[in-house]
PDB file of N, CA and C in Angstrom:
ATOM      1  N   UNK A   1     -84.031-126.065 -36.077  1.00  0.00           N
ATOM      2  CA  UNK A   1     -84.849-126.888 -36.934  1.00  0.00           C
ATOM      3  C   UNK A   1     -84.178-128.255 -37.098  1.00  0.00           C
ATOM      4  N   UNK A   2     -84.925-129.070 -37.074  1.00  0.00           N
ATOM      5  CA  UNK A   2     -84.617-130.810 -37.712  1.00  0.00           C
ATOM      6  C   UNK A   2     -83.584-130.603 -38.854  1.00  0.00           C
ATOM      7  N   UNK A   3     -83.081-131.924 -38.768  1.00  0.00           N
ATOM      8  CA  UNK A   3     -81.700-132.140 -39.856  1.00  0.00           C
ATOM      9  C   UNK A   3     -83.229-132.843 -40.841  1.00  0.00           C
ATOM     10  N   UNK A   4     -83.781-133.532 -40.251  1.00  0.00           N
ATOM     11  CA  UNK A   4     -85.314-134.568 -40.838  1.00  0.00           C
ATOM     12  C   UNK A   4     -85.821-133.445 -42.015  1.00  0.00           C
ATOM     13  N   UNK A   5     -86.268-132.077 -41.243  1.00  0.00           N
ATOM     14  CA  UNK A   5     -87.124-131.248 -41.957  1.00  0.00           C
ATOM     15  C   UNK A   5     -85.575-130.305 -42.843  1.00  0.00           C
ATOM     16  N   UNK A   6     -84.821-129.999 -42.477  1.00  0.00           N
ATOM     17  CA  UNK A   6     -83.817-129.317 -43.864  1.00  0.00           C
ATOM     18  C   UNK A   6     -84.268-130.327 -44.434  1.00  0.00           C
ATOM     19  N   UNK A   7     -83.733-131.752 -44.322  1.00  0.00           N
ATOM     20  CA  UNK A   7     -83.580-132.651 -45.842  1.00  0.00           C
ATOM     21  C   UNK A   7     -84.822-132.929 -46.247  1.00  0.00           C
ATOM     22  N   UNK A   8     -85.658-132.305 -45.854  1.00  0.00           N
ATOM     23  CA  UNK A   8     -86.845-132.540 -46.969  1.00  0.00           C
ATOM     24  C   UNK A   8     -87.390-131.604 -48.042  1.00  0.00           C
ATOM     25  N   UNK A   9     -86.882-130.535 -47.101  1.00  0.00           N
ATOM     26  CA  UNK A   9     -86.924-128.760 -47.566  1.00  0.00           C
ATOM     27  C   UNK A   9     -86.020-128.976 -48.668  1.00  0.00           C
ATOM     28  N   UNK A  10     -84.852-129.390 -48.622  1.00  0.00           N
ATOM     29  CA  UNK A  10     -83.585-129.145 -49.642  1.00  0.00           C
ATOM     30  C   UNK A  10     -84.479-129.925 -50.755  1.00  0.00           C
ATOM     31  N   UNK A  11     -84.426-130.941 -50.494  1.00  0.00           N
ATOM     32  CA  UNK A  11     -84.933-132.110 -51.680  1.00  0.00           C
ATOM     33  C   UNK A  11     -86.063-131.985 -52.335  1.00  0.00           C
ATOM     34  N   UNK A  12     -87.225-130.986 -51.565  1.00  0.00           N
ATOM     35  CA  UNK A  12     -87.970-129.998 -52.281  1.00  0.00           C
ATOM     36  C   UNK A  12     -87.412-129.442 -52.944  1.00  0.00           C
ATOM     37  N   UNK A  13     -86.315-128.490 -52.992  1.00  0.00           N
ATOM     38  CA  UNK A  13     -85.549-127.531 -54.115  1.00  0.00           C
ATOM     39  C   UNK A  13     -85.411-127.873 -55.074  1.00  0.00           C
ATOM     40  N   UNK A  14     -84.443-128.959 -54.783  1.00  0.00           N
ATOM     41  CA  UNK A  14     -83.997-130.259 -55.373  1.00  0.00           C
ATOM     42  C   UNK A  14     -84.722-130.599 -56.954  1.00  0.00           C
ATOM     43  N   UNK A  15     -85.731-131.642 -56.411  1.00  0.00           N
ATOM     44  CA  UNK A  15     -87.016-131.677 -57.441  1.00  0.00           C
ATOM     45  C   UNK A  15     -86.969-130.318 -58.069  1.00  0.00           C
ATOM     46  N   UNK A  16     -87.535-129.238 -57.589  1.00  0.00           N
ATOM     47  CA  UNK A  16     -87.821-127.990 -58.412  1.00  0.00           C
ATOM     48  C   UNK A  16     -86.939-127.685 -59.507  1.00  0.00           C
ATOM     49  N   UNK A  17     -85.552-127.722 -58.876  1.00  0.00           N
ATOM     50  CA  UNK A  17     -84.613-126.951 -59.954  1.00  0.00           C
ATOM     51  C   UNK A  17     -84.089-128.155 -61.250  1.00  0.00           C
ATOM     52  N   UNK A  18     -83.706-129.290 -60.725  1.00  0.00           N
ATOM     53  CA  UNK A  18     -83.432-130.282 -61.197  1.00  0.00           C
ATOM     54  C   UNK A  18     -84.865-130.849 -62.150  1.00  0.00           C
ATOM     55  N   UNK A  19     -86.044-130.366 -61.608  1.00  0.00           N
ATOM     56  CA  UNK A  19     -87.090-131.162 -62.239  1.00  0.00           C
ATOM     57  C   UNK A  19     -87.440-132.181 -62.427  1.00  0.00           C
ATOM     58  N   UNK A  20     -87.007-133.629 -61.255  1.00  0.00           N
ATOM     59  CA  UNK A  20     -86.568-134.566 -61.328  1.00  0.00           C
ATOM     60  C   UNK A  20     -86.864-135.405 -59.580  1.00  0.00           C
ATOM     61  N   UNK A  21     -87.321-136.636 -59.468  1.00  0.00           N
ATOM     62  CA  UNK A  21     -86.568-136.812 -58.098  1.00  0.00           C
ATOM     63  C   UNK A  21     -86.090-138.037 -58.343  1.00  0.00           C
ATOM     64  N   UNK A  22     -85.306-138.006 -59.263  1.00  0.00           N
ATOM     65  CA  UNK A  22     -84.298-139.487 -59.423  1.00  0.00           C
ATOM     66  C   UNK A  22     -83.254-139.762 -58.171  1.00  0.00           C
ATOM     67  N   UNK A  23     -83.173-139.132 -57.157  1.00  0.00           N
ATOM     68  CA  UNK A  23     -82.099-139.468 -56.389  1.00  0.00           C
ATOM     69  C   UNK A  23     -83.000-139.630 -55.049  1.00  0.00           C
ATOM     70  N   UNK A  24     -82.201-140.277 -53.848  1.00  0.00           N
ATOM     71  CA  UNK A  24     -82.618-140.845 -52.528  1.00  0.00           C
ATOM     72  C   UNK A  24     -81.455-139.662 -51.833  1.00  0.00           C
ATOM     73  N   UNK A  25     -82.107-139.499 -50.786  1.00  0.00           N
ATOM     74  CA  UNK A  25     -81.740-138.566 -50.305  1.00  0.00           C
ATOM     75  C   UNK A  25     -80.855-139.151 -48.919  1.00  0.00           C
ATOM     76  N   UNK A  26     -79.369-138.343 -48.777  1.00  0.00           N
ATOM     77  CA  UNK A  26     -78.695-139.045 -47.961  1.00  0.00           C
ATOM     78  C   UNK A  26     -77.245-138.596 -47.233  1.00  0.00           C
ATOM     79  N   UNK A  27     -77.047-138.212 -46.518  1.00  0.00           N
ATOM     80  CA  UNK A  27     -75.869-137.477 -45.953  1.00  0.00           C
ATOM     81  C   UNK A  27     -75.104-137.415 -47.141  1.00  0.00           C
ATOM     82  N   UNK A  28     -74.393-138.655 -47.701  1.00  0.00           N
ATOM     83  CA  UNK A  28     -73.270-138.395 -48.633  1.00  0.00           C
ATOM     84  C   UNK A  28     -73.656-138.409 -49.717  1.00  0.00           C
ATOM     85  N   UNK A  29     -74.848-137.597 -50.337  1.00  0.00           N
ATOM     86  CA  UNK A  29     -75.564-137.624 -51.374  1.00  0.00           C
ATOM     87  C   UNK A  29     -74.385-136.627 -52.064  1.00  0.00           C
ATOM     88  N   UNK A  30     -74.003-136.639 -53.452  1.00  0.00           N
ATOM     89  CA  UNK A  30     -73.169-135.489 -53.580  1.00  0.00           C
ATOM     90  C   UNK A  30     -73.912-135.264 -55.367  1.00  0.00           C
ATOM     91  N   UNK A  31     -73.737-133.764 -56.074  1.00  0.00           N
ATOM     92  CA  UNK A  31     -73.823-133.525 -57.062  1.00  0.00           C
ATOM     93  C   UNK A  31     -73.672-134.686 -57.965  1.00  0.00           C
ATOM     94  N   UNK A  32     -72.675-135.425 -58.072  1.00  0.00           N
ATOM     95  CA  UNK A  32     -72.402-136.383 -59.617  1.00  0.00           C
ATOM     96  C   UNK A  32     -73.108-137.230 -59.478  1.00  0.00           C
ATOM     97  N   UNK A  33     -73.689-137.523 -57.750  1.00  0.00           N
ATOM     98  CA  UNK A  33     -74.581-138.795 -57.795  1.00  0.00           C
ATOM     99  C   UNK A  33     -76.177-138.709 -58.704  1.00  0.00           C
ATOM    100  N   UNK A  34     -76.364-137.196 -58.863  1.00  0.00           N
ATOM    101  CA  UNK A  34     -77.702-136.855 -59.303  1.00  0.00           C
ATOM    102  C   UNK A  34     -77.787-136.010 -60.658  1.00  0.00           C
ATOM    103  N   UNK A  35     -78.228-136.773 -61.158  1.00  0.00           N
ATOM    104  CA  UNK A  35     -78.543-136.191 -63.003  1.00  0.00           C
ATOM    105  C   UNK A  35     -78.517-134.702 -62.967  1.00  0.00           C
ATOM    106  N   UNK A  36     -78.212-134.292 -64.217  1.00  0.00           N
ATOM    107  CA  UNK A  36     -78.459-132.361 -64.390  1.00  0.00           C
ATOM    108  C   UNK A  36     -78.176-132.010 -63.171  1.00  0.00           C
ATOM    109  N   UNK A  37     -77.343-131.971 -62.270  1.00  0.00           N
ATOM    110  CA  UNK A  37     -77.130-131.275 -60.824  1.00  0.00           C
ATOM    111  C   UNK A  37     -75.375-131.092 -61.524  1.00  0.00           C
ATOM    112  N   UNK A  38     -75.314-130.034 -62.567  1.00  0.00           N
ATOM    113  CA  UNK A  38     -73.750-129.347 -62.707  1.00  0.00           C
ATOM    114  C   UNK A  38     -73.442-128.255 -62.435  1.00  0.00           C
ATOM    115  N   UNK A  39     -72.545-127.110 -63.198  1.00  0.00           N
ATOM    116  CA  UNK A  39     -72.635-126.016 -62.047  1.00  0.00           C
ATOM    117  C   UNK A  39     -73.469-125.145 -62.018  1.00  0.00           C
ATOM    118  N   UNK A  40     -74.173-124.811 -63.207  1.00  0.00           N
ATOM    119  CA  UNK A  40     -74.888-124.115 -63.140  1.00  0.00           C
ATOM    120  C   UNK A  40     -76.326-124.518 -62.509  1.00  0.00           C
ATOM    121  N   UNK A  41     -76.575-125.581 -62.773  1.00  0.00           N
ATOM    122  CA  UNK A  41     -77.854-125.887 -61.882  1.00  0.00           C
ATOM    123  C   UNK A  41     -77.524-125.809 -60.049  1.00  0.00           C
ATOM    124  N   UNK A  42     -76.104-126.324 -59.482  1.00  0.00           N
ATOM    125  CA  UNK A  42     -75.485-126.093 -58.400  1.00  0.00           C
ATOM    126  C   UNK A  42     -75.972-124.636 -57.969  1.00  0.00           C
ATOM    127  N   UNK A  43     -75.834-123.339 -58.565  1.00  0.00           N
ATOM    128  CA  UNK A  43     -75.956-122.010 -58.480  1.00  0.00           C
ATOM    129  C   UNK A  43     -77.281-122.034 -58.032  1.00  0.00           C
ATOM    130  N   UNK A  44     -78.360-122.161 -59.037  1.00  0.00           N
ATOM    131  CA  UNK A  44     -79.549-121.885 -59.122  1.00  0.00           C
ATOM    132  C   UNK A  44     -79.939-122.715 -57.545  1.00  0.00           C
ATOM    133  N   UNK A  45     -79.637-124.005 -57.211  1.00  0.00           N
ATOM    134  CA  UNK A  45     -79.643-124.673 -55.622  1.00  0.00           C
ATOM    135  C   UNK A  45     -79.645-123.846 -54.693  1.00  0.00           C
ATOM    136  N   UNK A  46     -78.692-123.441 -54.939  1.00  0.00           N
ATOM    137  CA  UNK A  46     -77.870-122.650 -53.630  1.00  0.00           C
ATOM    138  C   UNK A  46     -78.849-121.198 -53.907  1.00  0.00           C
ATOM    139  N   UNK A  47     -79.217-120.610 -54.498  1.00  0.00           N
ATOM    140  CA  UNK A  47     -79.802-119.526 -54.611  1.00  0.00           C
ATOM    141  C   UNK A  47     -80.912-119.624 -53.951  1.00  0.00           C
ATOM    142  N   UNK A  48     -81.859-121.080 -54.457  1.00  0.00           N
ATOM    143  CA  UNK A  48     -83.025-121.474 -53.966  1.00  0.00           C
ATOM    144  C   UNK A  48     -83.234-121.879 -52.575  1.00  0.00           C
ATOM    145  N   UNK A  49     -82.057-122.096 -51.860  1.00  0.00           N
ATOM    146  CA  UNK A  49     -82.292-122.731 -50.644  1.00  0.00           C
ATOM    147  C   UNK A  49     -82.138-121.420 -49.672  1.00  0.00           C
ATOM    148  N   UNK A  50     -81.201-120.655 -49.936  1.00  0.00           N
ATOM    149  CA  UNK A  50     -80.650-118.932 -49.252  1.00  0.00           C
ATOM    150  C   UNK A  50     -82.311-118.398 -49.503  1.00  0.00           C
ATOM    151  N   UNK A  51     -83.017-118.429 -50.428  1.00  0.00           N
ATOM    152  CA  UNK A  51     -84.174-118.107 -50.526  1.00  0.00           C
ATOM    153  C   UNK A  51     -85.322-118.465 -49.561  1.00  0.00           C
ATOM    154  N   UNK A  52     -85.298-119.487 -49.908  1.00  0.00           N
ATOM    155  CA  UNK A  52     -85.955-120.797 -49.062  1.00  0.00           C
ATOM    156  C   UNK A  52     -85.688-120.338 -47.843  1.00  0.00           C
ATOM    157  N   UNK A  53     -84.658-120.891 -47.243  1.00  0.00           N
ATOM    158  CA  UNK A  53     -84.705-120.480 -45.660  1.00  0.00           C
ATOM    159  C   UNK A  53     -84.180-119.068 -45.051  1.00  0.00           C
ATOM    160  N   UNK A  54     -83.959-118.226 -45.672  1.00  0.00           N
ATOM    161  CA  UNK A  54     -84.495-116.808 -45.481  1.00  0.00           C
ATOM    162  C   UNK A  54     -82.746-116.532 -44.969  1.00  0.00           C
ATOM    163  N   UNK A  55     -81.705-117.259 -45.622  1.00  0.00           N
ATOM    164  CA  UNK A  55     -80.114-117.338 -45.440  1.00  0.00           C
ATOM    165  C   UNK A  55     -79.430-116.778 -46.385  1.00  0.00           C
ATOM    166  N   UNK A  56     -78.286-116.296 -46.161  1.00  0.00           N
ATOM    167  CA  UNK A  56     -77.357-115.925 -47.238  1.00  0.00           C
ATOM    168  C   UNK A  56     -75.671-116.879 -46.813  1.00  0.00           C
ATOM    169  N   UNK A  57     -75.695-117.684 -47.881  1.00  0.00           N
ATOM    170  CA  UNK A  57     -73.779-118.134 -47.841  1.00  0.00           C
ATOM    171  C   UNK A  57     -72.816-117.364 -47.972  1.00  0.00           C
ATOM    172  N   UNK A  58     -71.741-117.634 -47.072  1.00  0.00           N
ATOM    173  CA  UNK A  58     -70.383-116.853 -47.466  1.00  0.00           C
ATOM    174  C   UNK A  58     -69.690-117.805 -47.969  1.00  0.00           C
ATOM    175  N   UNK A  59     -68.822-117.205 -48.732  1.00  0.00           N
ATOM    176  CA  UNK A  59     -68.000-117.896 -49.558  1.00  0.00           C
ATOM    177  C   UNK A  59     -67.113-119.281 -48.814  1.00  0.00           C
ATOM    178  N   UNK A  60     -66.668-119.005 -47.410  1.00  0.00           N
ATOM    179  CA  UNK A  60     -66.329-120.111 -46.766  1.00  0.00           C
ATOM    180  C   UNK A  60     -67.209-121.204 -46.073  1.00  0.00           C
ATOM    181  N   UNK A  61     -68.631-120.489 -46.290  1.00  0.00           N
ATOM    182  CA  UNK A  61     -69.456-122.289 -46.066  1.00  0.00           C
ATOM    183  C   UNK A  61     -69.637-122.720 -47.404  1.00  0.00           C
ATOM    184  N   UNK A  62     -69.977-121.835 -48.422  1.00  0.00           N
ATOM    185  CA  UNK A  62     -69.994-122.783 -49.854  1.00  0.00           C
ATOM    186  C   UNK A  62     -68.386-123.643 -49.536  1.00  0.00           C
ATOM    187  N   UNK A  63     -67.446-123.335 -49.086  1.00  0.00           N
ATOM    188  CA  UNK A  63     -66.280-124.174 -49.497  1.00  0.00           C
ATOM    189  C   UNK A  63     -66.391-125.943 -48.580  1.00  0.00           C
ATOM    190  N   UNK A  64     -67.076-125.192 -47.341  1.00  0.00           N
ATOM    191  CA  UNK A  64     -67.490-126.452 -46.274  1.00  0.00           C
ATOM    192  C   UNK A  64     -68.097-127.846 -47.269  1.00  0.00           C
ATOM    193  N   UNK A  65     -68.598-127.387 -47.976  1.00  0.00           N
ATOM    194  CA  UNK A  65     -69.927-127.666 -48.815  1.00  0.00           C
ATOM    195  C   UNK A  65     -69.314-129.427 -49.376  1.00  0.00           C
ATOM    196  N   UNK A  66     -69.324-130.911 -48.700  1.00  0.00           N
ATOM    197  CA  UNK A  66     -68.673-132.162 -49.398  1.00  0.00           C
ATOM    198  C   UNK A  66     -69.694-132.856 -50.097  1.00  0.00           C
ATOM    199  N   UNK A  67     -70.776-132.810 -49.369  1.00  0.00           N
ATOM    200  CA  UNK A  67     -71.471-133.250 -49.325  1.00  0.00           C
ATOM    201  C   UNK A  67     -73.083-132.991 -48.748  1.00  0.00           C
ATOM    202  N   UNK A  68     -74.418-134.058 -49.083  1.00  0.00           N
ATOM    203  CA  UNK A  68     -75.265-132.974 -48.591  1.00  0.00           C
ATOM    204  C   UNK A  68     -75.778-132.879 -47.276  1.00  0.00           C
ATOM    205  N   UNK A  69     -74.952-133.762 -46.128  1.00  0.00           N
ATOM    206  CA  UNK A  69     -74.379-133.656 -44.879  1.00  0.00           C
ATOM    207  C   UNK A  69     -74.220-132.593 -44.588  1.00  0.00           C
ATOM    208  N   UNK A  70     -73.188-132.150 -45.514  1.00  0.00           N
ATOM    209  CA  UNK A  70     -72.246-130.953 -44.516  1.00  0.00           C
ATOM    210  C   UNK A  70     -73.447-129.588 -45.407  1.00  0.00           C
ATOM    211  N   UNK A  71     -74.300-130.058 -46.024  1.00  0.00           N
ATOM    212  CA  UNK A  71     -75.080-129.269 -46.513  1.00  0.00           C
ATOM    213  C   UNK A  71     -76.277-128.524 -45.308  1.00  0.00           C
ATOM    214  N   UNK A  72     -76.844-129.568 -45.138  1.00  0.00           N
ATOM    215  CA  UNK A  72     -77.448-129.598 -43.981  1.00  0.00           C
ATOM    216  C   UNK A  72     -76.965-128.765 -42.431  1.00  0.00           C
ATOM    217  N   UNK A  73     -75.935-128.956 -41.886  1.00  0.00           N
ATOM    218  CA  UNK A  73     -74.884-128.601 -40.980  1.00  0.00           C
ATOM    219  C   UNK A  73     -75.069-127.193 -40.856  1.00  0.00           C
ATOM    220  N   UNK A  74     -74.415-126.948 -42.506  1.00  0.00           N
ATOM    221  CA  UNK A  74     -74.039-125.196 -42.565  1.00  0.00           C
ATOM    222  C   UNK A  74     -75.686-124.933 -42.149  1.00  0.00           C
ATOM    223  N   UNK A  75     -76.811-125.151 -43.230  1.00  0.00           N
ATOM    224  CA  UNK A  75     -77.775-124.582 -42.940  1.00  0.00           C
ATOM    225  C   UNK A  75     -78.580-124.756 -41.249  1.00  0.00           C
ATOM    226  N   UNK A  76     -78.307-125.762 -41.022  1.00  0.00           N
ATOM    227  CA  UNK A  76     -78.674-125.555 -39.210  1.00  0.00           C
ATOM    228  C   UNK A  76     -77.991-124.354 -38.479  1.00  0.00           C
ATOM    229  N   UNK A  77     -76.904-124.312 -39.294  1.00  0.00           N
ATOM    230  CA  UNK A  77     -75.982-123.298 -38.164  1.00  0.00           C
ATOM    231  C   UNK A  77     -76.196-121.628 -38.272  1.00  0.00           C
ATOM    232  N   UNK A  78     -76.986-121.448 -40.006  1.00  0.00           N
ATOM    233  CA  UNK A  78     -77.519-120.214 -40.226  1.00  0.00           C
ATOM    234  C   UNK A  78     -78.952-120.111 -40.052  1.00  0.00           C
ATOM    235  N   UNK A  79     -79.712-121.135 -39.229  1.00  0.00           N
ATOM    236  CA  UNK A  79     -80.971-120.688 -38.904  1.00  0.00           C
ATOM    237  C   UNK A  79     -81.545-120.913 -37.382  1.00  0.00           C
TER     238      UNK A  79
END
């Protein structure tokens, strides 16, 4: 799948969980850059996207995890 179509998919989530689309979407997009995105909303993300694209994380790609680059990446590589 497209890096184009993840980042639109994610940023769908995004909006959902956050409730919000105050942010531009962008390789080095990271959590602090985007309102209410702390850890617990982080969780609920990551839940939604493993959902979303029909994936489960292991604990060493959450660690990959810098940015929403390397966000993207992991999820190409599990679908």
């Amino acid at each position: 799948m497209e890096s184009s179509i993840i980042k639109e998919r994610v940023s769908d989530v995004l909006v959902s969980v956050l409730e919000h689309n105050n942010f531009e979407m962008h390789d080095e997009l990271t959590a602090k850059d985007v309102d209410g995105w702390d850890s617990l909303s982080h969780m609920m993300i990551i839940t939604e996207i493993e959902e979303h694209f029909n994936i489960r994380f292991k604990l060493r790609d959450l660690n990959k995890l810098k940015n929403m680059g390397s966000l993207i990446s992991v999820i190409q590589s599990k679908i």
